[in-house]
PDB file of N, CA and C in Angstrom:
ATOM      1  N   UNK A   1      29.755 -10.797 -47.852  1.00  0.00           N
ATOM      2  CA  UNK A   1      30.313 -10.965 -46.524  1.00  0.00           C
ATOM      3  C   UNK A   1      29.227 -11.431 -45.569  1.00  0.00           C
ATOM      4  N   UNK A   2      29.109 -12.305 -44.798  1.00  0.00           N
ATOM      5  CA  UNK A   2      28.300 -12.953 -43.953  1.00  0.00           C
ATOM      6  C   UNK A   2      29.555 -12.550 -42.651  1.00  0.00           C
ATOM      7  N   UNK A   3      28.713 -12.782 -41.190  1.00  0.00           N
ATOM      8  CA  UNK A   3      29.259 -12.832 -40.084  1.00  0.00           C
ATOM      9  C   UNK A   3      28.693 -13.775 -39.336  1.00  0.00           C
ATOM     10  N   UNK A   4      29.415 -14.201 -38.669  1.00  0.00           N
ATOM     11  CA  UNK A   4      28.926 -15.672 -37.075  1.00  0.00           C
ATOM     12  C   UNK A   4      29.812 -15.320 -36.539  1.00  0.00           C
ATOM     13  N   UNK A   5      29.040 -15.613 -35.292  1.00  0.00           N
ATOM     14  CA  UNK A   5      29.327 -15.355 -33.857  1.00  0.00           C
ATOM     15  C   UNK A   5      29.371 -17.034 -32.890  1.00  0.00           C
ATOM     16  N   UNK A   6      30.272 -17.446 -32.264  1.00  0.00           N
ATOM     17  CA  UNK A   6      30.139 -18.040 -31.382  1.00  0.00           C
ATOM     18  C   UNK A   6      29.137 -17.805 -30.510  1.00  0.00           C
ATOM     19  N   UNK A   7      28.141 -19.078 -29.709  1.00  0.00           N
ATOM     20  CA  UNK A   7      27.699 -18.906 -28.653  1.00  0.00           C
ATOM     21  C   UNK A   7      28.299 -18.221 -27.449  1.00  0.00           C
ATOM     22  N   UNK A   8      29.718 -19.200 -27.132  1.00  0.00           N
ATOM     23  CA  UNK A   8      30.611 -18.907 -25.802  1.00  0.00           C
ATOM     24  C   UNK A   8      30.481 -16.828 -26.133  1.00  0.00           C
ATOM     25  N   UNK A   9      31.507 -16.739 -27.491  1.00  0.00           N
ATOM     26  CA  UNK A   9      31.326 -15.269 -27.943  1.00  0.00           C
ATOM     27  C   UNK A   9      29.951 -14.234 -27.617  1.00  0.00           C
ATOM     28  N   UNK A  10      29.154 -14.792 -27.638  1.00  0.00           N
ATOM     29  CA  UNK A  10      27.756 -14.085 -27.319  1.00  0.00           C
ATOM     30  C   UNK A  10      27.753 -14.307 -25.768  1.00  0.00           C
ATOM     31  N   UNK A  11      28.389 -14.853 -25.090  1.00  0.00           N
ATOM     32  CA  UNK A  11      27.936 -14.602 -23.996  1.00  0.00           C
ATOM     33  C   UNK A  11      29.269 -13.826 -22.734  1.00  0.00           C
ATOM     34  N   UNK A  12      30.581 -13.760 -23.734  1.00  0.00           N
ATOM     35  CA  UNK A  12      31.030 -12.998 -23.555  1.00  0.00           C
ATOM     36  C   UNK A  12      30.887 -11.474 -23.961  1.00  0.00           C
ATOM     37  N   UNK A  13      30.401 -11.279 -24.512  1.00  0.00           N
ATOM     38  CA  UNK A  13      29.093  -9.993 -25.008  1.00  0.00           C
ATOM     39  C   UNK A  13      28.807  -9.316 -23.920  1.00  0.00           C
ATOM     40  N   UNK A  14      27.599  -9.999 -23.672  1.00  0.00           N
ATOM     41  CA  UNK A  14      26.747 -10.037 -22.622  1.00  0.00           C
ATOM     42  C   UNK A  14      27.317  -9.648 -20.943  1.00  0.00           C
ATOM     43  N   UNK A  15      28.266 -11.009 -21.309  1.00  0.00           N
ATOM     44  CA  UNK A  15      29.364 -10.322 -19.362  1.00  0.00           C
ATOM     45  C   UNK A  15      30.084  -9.507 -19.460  1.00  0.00           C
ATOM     46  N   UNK A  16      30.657  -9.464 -20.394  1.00  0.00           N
ATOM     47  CA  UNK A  16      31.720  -7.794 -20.558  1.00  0.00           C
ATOM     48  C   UNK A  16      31.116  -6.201 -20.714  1.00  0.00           C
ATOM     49  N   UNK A  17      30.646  -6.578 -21.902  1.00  0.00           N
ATOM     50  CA  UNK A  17      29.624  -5.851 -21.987  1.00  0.00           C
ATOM     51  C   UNK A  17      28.590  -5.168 -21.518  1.00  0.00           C
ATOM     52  N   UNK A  18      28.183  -5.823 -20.555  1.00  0.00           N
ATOM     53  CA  UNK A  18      26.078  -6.014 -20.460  1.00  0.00           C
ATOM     54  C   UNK A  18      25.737  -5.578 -20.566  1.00  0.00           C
ATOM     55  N   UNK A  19      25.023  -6.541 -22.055  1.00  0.00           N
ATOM     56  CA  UNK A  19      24.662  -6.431 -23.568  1.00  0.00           C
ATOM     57  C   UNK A  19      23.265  -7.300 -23.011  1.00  0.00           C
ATOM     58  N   UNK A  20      22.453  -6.756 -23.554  1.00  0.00           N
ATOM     59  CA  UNK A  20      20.822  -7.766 -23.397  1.00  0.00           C
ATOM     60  C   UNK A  20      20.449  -7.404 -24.362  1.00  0.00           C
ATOM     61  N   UNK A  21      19.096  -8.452 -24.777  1.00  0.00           N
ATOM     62  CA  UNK A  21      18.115  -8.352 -25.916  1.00  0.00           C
ATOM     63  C   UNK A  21      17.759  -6.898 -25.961  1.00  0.00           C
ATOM     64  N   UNK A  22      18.098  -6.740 -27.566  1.00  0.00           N
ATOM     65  CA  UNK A  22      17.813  -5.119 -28.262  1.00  0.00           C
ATOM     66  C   UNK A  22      18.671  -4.248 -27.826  1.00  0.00           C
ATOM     67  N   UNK A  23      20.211  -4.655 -27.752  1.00  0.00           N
ATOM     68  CA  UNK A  23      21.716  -3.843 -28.018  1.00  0.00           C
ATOM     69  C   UNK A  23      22.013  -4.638 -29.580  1.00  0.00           C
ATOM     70  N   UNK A  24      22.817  -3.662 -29.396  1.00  0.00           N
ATOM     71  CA  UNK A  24      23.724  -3.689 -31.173  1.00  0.00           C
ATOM     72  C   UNK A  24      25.151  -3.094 -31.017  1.00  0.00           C
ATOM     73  N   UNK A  25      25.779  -4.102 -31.359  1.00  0.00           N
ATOM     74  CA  UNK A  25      27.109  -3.730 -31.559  1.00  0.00           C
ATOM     75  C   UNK A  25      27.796  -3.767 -32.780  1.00  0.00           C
ATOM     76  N   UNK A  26      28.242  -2.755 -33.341  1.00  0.00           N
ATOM     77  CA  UNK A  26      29.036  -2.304 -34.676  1.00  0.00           C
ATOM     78  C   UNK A  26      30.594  -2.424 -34.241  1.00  0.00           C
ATOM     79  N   UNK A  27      31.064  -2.961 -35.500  1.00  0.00           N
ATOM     80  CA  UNK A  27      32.513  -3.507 -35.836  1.00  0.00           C
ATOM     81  C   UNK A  27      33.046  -2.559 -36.968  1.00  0.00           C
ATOM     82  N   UNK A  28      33.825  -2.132 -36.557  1.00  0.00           N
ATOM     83  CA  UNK A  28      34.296  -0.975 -37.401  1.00  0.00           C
ATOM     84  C   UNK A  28      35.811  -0.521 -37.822  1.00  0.00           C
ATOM     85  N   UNK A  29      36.479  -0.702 -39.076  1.00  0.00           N
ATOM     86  CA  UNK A  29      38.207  -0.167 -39.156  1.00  0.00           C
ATOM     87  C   UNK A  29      38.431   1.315 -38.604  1.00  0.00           C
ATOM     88  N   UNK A  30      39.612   0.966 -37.821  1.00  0.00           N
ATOM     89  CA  UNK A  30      39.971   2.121 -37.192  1.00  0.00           C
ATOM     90  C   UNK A  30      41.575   2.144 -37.762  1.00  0.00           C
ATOM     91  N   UNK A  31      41.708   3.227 -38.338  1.00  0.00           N
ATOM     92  CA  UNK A  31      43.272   4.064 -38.281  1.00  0.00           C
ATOM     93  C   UNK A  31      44.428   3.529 -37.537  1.00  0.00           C
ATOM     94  N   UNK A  32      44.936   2.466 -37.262  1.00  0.00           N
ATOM     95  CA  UNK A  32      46.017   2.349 -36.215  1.00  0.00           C
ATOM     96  C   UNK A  32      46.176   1.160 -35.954  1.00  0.00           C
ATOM     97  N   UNK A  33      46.705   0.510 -35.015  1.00  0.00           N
ATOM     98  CA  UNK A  33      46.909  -0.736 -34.583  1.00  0.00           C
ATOM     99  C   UNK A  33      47.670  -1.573 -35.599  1.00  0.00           C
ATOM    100  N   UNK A  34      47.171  -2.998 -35.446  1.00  0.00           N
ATOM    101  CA  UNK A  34      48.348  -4.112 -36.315  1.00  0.00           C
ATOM    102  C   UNK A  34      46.964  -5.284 -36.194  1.00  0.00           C
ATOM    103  N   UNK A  35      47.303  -6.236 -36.805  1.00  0.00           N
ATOM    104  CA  UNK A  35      46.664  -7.707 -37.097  1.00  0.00           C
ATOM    105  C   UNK A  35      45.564  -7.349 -37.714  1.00  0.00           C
ATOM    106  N   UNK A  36      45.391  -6.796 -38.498  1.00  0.00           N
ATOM    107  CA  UNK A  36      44.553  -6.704 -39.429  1.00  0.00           C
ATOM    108  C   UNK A  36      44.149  -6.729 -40.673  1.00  0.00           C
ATOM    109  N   UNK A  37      43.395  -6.950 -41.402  1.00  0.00           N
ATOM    110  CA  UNK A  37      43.284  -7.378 -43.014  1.00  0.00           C
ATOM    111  C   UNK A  37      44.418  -5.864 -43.771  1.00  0.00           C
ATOM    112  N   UNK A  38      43.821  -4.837 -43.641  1.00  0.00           N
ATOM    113  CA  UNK A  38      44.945  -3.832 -43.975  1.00  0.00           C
ATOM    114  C   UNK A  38      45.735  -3.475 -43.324  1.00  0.00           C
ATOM    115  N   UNK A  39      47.164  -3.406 -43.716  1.00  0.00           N
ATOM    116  CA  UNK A  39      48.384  -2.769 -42.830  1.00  0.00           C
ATOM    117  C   UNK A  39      47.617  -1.203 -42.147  1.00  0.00           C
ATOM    118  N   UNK A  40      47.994  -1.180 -41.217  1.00  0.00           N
ATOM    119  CA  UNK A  40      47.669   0.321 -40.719  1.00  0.00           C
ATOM    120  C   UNK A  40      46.728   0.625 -40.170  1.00  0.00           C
ATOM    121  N   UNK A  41      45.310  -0.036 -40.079  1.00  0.00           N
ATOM    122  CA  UNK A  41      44.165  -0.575 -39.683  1.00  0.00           C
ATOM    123  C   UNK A  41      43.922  -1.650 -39.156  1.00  0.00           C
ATOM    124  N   UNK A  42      43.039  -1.189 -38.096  1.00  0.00           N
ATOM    125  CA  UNK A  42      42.792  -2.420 -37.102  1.00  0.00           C
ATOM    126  C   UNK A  42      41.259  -2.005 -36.668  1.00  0.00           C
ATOM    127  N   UNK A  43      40.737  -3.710 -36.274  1.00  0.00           N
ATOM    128  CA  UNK A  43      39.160  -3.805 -36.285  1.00  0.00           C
ATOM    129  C   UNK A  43      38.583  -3.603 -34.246  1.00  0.00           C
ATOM    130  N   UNK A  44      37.845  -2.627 -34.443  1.00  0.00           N
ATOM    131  CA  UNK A  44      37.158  -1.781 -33.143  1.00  0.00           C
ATOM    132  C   UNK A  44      35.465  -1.766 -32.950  1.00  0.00           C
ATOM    133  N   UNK A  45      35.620  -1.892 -31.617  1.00  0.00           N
ATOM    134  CA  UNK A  45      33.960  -2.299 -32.076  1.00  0.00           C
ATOM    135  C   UNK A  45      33.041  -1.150 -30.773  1.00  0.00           C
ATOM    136  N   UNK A  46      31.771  -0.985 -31.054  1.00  0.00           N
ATOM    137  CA  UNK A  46      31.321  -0.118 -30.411  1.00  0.00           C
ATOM    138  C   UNK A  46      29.539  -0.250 -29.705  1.00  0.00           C
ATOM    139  N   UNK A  47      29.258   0.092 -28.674  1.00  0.00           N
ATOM    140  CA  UNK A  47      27.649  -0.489 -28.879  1.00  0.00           C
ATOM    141  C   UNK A  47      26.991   0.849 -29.562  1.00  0.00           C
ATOM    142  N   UNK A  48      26.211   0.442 -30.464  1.00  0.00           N
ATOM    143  CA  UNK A  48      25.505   1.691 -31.120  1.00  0.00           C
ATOM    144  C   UNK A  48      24.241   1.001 -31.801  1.00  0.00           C
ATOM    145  N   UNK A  49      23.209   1.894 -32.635  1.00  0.00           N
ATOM    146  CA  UNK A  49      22.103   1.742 -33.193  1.00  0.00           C
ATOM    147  C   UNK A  49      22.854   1.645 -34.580  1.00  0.00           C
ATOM    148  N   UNK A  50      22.464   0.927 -35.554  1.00  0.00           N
ATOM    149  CA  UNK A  50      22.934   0.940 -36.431  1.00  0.00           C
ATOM    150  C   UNK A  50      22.863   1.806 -37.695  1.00  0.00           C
ATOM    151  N   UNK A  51      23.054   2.896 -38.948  1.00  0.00           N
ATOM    152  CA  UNK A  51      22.493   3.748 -39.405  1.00  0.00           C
ATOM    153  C   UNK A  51      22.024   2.689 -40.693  1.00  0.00           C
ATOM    154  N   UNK A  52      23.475   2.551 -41.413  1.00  0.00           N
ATOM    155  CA  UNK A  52      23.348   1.681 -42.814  1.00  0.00           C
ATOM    156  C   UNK A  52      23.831   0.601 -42.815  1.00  0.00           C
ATOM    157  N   UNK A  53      23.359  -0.809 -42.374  1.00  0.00           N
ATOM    158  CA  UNK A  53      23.953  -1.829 -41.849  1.00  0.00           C
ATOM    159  C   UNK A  53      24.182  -2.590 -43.695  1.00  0.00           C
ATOM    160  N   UNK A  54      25.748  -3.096 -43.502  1.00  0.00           N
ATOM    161  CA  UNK A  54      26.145  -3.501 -44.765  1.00  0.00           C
ATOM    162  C   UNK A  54      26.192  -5.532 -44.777  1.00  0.00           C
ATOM    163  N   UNK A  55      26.090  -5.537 -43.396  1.00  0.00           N
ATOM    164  CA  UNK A  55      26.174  -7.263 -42.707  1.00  0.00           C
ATOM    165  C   UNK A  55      25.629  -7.510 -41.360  1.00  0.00           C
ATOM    166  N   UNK A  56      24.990  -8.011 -40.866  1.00  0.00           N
ATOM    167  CA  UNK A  56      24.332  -7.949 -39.433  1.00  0.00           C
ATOM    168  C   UNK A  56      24.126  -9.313 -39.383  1.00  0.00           C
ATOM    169  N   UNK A  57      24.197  -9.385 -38.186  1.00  0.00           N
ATOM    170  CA  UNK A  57      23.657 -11.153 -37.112  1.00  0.00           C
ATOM    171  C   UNK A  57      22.372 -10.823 -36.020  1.00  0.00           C
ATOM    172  N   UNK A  58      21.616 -11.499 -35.972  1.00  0.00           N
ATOM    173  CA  UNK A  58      21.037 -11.071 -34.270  1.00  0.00           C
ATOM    174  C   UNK A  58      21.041 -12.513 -33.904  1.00  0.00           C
ATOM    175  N   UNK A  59      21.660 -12.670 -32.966  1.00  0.00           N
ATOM    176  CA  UNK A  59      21.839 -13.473 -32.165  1.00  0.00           C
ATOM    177  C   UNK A  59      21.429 -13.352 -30.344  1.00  0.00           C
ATOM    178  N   UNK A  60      20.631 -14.349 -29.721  1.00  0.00           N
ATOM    179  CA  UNK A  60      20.505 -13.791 -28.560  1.00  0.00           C
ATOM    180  C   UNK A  60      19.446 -12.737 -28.564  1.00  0.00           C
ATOM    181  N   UNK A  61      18.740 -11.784 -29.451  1.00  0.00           N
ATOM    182  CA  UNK A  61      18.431 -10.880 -29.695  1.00  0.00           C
ATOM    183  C   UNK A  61      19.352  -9.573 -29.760  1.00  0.00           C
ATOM    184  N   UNK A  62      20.662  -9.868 -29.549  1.00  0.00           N
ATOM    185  CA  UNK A  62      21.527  -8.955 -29.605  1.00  0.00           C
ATOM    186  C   UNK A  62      21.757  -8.490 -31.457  1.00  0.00           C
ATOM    187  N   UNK A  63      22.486  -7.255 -32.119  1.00  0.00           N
ATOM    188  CA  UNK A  63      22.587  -7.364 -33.383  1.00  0.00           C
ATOM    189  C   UNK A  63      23.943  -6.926 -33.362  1.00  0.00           C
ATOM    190  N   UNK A  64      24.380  -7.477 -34.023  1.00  0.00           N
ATOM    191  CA  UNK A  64      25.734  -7.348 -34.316  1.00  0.00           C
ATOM    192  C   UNK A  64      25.897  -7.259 -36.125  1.00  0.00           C
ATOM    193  N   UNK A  65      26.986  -6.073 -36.434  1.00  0.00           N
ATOM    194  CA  UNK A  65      26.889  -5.203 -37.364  1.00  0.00           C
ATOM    195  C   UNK A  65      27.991  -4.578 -37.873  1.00  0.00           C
ATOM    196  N   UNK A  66      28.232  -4.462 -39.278  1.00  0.00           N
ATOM    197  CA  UNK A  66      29.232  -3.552 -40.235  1.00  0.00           C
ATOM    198  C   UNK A  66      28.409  -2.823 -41.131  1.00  0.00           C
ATOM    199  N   UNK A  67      28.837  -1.307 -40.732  1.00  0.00           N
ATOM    200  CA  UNK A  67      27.934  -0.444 -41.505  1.00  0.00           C
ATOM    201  C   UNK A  67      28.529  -0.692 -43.144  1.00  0.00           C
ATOM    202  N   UNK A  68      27.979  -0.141 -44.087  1.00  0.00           N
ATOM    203  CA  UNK A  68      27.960  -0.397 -45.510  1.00  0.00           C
ATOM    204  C   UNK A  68      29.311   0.212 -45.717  1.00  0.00           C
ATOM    205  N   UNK A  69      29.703   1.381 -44.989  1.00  0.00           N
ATOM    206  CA  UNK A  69      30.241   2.431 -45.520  1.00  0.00           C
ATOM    207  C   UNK A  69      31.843   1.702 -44.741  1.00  0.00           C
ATOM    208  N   UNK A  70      32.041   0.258 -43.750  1.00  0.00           N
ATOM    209  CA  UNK A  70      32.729  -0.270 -43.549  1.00  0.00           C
ATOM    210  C   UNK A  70      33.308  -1.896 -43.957  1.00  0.00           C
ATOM    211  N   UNK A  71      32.150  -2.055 -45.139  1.00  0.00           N
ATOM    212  CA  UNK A  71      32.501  -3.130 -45.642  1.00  0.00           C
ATOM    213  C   UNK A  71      34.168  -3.709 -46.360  1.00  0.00           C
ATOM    214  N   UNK A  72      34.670  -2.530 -46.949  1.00  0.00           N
ATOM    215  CA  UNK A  72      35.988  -2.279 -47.498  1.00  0.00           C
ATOM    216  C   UNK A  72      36.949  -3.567 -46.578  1.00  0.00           C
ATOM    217  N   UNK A  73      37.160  -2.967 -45.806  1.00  0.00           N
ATOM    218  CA  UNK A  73      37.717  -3.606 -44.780  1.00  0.00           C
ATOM    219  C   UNK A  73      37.904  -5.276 -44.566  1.00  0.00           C
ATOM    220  N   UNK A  74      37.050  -5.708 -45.041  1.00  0.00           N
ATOM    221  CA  UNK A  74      36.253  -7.229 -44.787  1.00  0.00           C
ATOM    222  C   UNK A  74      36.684  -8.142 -46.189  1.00  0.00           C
ATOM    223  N   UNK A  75      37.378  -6.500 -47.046  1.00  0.00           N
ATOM    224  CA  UNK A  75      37.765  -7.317 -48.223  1.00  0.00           C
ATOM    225  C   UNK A  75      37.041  -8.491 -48.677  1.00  0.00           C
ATOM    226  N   UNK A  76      35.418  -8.393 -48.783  1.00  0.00           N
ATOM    227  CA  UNK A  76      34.706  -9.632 -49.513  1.00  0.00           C
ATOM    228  C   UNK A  76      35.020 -10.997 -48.735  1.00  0.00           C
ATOM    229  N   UNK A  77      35.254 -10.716 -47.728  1.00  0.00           N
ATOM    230  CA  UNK A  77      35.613 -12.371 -47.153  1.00  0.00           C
ATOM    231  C   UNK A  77      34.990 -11.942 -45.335  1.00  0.00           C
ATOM    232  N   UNK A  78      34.339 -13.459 -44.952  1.00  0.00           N
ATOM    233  CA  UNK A  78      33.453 -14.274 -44.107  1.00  0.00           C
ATOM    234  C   UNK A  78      33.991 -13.343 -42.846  1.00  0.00           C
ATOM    235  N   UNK A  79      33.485 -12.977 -42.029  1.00  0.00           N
ATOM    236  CA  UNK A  79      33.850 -12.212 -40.446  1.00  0.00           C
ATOM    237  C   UNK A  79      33.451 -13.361 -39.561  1.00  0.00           C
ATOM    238  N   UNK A  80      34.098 -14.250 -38.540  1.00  0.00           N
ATOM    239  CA  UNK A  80      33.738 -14.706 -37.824  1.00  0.00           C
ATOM    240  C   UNK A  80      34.368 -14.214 -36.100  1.00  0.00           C
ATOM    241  N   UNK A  81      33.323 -14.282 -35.538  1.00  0.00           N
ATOM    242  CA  UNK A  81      33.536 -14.432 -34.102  1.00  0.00           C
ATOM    243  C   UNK A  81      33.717 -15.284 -32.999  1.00  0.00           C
ATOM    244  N   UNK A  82      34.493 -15.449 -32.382  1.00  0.00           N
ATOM    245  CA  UNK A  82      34.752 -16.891 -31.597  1.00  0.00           C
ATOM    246  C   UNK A  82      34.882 -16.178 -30.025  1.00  0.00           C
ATOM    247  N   UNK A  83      35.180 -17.161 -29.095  1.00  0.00           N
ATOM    248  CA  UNK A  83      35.917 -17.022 -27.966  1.00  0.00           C
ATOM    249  C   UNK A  83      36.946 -17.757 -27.886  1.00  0.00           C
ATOM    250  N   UNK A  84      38.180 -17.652 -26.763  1.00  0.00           N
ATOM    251  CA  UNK A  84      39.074 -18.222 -26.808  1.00  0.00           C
ATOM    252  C   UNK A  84      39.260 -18.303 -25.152  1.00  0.00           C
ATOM    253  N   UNK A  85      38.707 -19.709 -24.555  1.00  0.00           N
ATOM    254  CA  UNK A  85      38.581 -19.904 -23.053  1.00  0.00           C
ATOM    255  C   UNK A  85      40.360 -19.716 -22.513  1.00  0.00           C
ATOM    256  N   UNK A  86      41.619 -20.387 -23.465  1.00  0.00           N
ATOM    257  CA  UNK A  86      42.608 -20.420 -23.166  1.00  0.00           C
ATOM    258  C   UNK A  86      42.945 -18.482 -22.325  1.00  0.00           C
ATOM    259  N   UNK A  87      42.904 -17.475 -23.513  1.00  0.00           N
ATOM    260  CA  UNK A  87      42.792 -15.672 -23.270  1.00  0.00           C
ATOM    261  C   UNK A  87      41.885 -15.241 -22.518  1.00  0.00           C
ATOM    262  N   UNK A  88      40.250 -16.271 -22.347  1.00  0.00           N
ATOM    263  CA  UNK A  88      39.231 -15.504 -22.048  1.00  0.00           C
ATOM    264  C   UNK A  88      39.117 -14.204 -22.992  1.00  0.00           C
ATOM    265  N   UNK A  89      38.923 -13.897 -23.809  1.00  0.00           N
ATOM    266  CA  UNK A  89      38.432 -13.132 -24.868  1.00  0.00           C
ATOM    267  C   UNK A  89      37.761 -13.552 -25.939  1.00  0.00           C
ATOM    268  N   UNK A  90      37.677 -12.556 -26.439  1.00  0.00           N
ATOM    269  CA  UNK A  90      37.162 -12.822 -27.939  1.00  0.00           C
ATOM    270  C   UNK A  90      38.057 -12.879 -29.197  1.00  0.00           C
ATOM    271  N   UNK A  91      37.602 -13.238 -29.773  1.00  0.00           N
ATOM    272  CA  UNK A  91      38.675 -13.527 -31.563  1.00  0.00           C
ATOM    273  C   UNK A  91      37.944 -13.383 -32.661  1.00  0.00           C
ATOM    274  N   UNK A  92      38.453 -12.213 -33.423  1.00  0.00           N
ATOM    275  CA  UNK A  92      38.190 -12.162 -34.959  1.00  0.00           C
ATOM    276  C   UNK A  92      38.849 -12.388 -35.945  1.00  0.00           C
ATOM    277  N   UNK A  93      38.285 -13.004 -36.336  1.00  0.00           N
ATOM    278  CA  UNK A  93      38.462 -14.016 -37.944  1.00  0.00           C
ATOM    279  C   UNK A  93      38.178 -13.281 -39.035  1.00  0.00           C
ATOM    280  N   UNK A  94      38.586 -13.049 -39.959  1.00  0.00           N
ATOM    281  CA  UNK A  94      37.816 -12.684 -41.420  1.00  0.00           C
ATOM    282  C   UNK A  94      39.162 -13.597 -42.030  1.00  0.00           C
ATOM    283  N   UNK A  95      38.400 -13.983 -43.324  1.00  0.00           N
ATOM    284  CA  UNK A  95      38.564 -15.629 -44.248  1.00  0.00           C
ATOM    285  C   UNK A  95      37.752 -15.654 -45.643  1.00  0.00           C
TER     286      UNK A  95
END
């Protein structure tokens, strides 16, 4: 599993967020929701230090991250991050 991040995405990070060089944000399955690789689970994200990183980016100097113990989820396939100027948000991909 590899992850990318959009630029625009990184800098929606940053303004929503504010996120600066040497934050880390973890992506993580949570119990609930809809649109997600597993029925019943849906993808949540959090700023934290990372413990056992299973995929990471640093971008920006920012790190962005799926702990090991959340790889399942990703079902072996690509995580990408985008923005979407039409929503102003962000968008996750896994492919």
């Amino acid at each position: 599993m590899q992850i990318s991040i959009s630029n625009p995405a990184i800098k929606w990070f940053q303004r929503e967020l504010g996120l600066n060089e040497g934050d880390s944000v973890r992506f993580y399955a949570r119990y609930g929701g809809f649109g997600g690789v597993h029925k019943g689970f849906s993808l949540a994200m959090e700023i934290m230090e990372p413990v056992n990183p299973g995929a990471e980016i640093i971008e920006n100097g920012i790190r962005f991250f799926v702990e090991e113990s959340d790889l399942w989820y990703f079902d072996e396939k690509d995580f990408r991050i985008k923005y979407s100027r039409k929503f102003d948000e962000i968008e996750f991909i896994v492919e």
